[in-house]
Protein backbone atom coordinates (compact mmCIF):
# COMPACT_ATOMS: atom_id res chain seq x y z
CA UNK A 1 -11.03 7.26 -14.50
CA UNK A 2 -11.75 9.69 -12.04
CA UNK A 3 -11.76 6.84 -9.39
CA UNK A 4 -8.62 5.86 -10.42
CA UNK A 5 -7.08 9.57 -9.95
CA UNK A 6 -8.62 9.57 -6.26
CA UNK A 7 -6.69 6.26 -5.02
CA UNK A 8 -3.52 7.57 -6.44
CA UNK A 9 -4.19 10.48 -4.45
CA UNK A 10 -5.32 8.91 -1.62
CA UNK A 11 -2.03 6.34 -1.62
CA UNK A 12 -0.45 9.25 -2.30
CA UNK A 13 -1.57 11.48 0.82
CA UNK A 14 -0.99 8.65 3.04
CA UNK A 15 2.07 7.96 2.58
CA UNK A 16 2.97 11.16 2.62
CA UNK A 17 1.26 11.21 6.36
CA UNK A 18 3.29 8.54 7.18
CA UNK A 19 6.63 9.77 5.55
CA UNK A 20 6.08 13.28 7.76
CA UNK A 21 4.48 11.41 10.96
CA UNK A 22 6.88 8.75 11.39
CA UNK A 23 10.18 9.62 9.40
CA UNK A 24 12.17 7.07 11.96
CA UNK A 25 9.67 3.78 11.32
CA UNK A 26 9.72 4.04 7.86
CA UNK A 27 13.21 4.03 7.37
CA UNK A 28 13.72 0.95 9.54
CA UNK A 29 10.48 -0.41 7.07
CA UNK A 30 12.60 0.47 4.04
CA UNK A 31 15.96 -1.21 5.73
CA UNK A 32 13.58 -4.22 5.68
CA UNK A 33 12.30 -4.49 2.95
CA UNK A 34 15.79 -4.36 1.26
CA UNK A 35 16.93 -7.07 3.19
CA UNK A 36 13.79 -9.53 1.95
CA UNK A 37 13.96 -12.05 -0.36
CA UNK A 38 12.72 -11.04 -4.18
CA UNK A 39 10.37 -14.72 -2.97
CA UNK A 40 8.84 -12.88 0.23
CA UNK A 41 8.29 -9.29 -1.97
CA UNK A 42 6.25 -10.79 -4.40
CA UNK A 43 4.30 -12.97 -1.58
CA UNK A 44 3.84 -10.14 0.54
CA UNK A 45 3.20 -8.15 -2.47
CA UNK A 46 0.10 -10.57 -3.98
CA UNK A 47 -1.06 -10.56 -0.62
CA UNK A 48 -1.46 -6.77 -0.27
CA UNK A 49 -2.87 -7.04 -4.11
CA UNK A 50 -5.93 -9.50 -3.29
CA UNK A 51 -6.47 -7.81 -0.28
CA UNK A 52 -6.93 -4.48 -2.54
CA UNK A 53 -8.73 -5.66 -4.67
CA UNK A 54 -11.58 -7.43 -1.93
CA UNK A 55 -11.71 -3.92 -0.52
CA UNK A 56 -12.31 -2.42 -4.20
CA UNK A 57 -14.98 -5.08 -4.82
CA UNK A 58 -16.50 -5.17 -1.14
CA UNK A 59 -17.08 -1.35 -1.57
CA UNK A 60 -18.08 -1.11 -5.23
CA UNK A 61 -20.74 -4.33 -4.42
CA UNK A 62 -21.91 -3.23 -1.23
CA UNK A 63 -23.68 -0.01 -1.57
């Protein structure tokens, strides 16, 4: 559980980063994403999934 707490912070500290770094690209980002398709959202969104998880299981099987 406590590895669970850490990536929510750890999402949550980036994006933060990124919200205070770059104020300007991520509201273009957002204007984006609201003009996808709900079909591209949930492709993009699988993607992004799988890709999370291969880290999680590259990491938790590699050392």
């Amino acid at each position: 559980m406590d590895d669970f707490f850490s990536a929510i912070g750890l999402v949550l500290f980036i994006e933060g980063l990124l919200f205070a770094a770059f104020p300007g690209f991520v509201r273009a980002r957002i204007e984006d994403v609201l003009e996808s398709t709900e079909g591209r959202m949930r492709a993009v969104g699988l993607i992004a999934a799988c890709i999370g998880l291969g880290i999680v299981f590259y990491i938790r099987h590699a050392y």
